[in-house]
Protein backbone atom coordinates (compact mmCIF):
# COMPACT_ATOMS: atom_id res chain seq x y z
CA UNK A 1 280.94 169.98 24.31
CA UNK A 2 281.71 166.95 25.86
CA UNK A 3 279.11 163.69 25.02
CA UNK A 4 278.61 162.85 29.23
CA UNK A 5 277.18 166.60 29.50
CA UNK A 6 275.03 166.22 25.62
CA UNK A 7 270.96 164.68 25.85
CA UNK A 8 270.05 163.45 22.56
CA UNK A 9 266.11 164.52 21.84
CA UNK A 10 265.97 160.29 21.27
CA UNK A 11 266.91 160.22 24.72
CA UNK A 12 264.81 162.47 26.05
CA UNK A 13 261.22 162.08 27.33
CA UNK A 14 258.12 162.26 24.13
CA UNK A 15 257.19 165.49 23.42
CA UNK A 16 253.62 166.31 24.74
CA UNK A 17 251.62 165.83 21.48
CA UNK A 18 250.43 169.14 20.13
CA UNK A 19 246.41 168.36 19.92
CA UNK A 20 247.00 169.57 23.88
CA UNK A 21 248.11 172.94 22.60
CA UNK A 22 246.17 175.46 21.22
CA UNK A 23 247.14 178.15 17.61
CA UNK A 24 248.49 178.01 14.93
CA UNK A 25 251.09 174.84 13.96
CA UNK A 26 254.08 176.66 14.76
CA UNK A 27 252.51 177.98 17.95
CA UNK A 28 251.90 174.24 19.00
CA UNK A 29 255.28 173.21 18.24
CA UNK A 30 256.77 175.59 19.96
CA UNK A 31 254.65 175.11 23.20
CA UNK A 32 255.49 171.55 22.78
CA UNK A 33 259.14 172.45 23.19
CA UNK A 34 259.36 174.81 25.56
CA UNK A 35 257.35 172.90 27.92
CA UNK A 36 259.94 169.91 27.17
CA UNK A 37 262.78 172.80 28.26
CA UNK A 38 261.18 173.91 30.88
CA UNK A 39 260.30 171.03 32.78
CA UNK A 40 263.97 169.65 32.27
CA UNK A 41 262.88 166.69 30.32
CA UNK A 42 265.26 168.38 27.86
CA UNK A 43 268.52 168.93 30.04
CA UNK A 44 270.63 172.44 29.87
CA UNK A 45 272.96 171.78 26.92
CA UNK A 46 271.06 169.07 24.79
CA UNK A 47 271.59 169.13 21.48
CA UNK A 48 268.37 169.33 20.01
CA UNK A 49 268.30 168.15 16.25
CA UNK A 50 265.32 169.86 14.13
CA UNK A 51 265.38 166.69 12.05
CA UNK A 52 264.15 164.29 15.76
CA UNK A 53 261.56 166.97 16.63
CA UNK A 54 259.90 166.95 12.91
CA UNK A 55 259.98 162.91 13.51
CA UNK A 56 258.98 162.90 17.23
CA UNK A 57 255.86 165.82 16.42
CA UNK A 58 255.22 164.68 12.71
CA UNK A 59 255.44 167.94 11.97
CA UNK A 60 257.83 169.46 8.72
CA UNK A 61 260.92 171.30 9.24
CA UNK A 62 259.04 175.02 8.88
CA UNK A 63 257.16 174.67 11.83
CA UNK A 64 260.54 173.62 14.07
CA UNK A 65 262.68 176.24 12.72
CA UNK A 66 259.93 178.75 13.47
CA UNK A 67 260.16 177.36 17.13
CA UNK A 68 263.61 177.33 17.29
CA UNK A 69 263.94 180.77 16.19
CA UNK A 70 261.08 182.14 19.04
CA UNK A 71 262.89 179.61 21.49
CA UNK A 72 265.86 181.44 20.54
CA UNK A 73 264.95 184.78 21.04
CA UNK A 74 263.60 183.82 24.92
CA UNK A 75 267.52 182.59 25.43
CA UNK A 76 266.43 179.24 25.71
CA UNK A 77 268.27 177.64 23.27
CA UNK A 78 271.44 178.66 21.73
CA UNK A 79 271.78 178.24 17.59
CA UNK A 80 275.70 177.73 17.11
CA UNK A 81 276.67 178.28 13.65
CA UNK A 82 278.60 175.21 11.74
CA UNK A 83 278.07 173.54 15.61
CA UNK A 84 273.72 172.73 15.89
CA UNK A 85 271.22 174.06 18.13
CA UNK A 86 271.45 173.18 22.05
CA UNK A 87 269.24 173.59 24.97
CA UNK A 88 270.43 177.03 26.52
CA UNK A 89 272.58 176.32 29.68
CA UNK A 90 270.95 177.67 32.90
CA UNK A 91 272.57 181.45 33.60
CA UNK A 92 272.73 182.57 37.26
CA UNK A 93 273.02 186.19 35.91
CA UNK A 94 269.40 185.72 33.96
CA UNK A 95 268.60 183.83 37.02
CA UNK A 96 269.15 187.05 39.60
CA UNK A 97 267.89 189.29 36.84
CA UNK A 98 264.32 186.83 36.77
CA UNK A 99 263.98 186.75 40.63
CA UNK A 100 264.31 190.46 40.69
CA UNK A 101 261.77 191.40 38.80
CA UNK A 102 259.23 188.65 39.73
CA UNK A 103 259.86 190.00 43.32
CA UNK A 104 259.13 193.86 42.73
CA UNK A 105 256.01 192.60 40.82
CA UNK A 106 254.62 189.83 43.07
CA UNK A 107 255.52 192.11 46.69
CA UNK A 108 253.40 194.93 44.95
CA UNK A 109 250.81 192.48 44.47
CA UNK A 110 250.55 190.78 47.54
CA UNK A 111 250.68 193.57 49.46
CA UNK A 112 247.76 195.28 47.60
CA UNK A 113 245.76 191.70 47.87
CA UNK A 114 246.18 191.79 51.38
CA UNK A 115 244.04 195.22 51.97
CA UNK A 116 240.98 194.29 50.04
CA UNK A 117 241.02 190.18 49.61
CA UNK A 118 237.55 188.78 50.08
CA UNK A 119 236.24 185.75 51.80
CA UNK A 120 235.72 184.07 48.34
CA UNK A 121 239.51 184.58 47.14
CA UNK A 122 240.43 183.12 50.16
CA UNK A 123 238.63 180.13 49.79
CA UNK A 124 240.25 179.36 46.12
CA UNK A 125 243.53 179.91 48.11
CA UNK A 126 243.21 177.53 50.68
CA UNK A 127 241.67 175.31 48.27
CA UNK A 128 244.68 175.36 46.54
CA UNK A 129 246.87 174.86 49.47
CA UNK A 130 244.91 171.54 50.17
CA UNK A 131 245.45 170.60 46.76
CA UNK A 132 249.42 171.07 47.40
CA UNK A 133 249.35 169.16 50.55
CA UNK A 134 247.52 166.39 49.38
CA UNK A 135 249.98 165.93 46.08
CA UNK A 136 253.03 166.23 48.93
CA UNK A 137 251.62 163.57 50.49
CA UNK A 138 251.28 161.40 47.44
CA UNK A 139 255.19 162.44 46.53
CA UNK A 140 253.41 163.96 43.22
CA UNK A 141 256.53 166.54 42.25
CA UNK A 142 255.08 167.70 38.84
CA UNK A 143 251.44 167.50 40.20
CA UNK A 144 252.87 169.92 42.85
CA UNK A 145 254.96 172.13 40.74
CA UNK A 146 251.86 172.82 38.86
CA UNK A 147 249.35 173.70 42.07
CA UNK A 148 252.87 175.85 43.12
CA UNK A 149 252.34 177.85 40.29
CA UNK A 150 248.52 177.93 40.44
CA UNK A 151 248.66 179.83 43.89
CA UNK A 152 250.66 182.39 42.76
CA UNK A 153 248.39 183.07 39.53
CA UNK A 154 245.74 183.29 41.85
CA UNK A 155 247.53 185.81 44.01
CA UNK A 156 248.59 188.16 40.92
CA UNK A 157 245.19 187.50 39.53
CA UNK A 158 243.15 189.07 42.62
CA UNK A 159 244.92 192.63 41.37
CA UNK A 160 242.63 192.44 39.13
CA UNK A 161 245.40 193.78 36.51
CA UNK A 162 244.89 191.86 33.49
CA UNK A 163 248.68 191.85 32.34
CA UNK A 164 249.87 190.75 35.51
CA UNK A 165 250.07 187.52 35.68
CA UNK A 166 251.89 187.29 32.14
CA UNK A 167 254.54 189.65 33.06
CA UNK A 168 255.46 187.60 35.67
CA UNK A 169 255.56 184.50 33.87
CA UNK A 170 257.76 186.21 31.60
CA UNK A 171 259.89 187.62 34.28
CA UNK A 172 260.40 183.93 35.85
CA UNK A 173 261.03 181.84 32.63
CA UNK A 174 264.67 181.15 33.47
CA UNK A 175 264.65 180.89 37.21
CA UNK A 176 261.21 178.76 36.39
CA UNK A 177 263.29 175.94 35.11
CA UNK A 178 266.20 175.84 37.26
CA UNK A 179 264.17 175.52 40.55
CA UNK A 180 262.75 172.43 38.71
CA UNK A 181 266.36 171.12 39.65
CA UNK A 182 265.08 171.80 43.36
CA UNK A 183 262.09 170.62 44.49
CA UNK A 184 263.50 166.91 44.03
CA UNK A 185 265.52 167.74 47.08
CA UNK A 186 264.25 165.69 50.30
CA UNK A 187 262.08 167.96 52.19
CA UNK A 188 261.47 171.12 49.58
CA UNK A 189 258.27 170.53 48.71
CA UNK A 190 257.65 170.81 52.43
CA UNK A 191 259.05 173.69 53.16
CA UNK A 192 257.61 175.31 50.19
CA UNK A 193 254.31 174.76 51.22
CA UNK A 194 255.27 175.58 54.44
CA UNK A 195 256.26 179.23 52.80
CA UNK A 196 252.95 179.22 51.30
CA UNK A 197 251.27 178.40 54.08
CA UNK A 198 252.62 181.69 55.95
CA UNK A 199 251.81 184.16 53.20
CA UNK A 200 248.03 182.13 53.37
CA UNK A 201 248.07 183.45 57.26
CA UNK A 202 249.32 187.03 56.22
CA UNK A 203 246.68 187.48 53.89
CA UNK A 204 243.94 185.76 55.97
CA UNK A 205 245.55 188.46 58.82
CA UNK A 206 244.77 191.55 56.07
CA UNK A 207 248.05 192.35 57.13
CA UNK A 208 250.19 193.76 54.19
CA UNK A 209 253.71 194.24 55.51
CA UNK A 210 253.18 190.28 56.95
CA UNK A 211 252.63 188.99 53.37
CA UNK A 212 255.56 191.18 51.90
CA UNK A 213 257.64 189.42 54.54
CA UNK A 214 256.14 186.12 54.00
CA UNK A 215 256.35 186.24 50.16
CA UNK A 216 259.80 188.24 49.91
CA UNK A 217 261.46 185.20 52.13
CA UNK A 218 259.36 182.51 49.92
CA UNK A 219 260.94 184.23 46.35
CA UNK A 220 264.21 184.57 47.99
CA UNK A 221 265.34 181.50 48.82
CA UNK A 222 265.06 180.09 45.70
CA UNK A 223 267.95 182.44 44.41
CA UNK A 224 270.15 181.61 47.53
CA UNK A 225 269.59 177.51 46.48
CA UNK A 226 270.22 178.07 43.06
CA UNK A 227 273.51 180.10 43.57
CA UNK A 228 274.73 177.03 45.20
CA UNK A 229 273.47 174.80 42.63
CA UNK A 230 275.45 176.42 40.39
CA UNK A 231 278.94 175.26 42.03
CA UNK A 232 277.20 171.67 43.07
CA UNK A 233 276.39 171.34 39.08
CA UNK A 234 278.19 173.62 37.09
CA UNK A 235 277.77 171.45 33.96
CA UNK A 236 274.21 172.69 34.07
CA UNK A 237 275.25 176.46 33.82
CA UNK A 238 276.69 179.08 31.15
C-alpha cells in the first residue's frame, strides 16, 4: 500500500471522546471508531494503529482490540496478518448489496406510511424538512447529513415496527459512508432535499404508489453516483 493512499490515525481528526457514548468501555470505544469510519474522518485504507487509539481515547489496548475485532466483523476494517489493521476500502459490491436491501425495506415502509400517516407525523416531517433547509442554507454538511438521516428514521419509525429502523441502519452501513464522499458535491444537498421534499408531497397526498416512486428514485441515485465514484476515485475502493 502505497504512503499517498495511507491516513495515519495522528493525522486524522480527534476521536469523539467516549463520555458522549453510552455501555460498557469497549462499547464506547468502538462507537468512537466507527463513527470516526463512518463519517470519513478516517479515510478508506488508513492504517489504524491500536497503539494511537489507546493514546488518542486513554483507553488500554483490551478495549481497542475488542473494537477492532467487532469493527472487523461489520467489514469495516481489514486485520492483515504480519501487515496491521486498515480502514476497510469502500466495496461497490457491499455497496449494491446495502442499497438493495435498504430499498425493499424503506419502499415497504413508505408505502404502508402513506395509507394511515396522521396529521401529527406529518408535522415532525416537515419539521424536519425545515430543519434541512435551514442547515443548506447555512452550508452545514454534517449538520445536514444528520437531519438526512433523521427523516428517514422518522419515516421507518411511523411503521410502528420496533426493529425497523435498526435493520435498516444495518442494511446501509457501507453505502452510509461512501455517500459521505457525495454530498460535498456543489448542489447535492439541494437536490437531496429536493428528493425529500417530493416523498413529503406523496405522503401529504396519502398516495402510496407516489411515495414508492418518490423514495425508490431518492435511494437510487445514490448507487448510480457512487458507481461512478468508483472510477473517479478508485484509490478509495477494494
Amino acid at each position: 500500500m502505497s504512503q499517498d493512499t495511507v491516513q495515519m490515525v495522528a493525522e486524522a481528526p480527534a476521536f469523539r471522546p467516549l463520555s458522549d457514548f453510552a455501555g460498557t468501555l469497549s462499547q464506547r470505544v468502538y462507537a468512537s471508531l466507527k463513527e470516526a469510519i463512518l463519517d470519513l474522518s478516517l479515510r478508506p485504507g488508513a492504517i489504524l494503529r491500536k497503539g494511537d487509539v489507546c493514546e488518542a481515547l486513554g483507553v488500554s489496548r483490551s478495549p481497542v482490540s475488542e473494537a477492532v475485532a467487532r469493527l472487523a466483523s461489520e467489514a469495516l476494517v481489514d486485520i492483515v496478518p504480519q501487515a496491521g489493521t486498515f480502514v476497510a476500502r469502500l466495496s461497490l459490491d457491499e455497496v449494491r448489496e446495502g442499497a438493495f436491501l435498504r430499498e425493499a425495506l424503506e419502499l415497504a415502509a413508505v408505502e404502508e406510511v402513506a395509507r394511515a400517516i396522521t396529521e401529527e407525523q406529518l408535522v415532525e416531517l416537515r419539521r424536519n424538512l425545515r430543519l434541512q433547509e435551514g442547515l443548506v442554507a447555512d452550508g452545514d454538511i454534517r449538520g445536514f447529513y444528520a437531519a438526512d438521516a433523521g427523516f428517514h428514521e422518522l419515516l421507518l419509525s411511523f411503521t410502528g415496527h420496533r426493529r425497523l429502523p435498526g435493520l435498516s441502519r444495518t442494511a446501509w452501513v457501507h453505502v452510509d459512508r461512501a455517500r459521505r464522499l457525495l454530498l460535498p458535491e456543489p448542489g447535492r444537498v439541494e437536490e437531496t432535499l429536493a428528493e425529500h421534499r417530493a416523498i413529503l408531497a406523496a405522503l401529504e397526498a396519502r398516495d402510496p404508489e407516489a411515495a414508492r416512486a418518490a423514495t425508490r428514485a431518492h435511494l437510487r441515485q445514490v448507487v448510480t453516483r457512487l458507481e461512478r465514484l468508483g472510477t473517479e476515485r478508485p484509490e478509495l475502493f477494494a
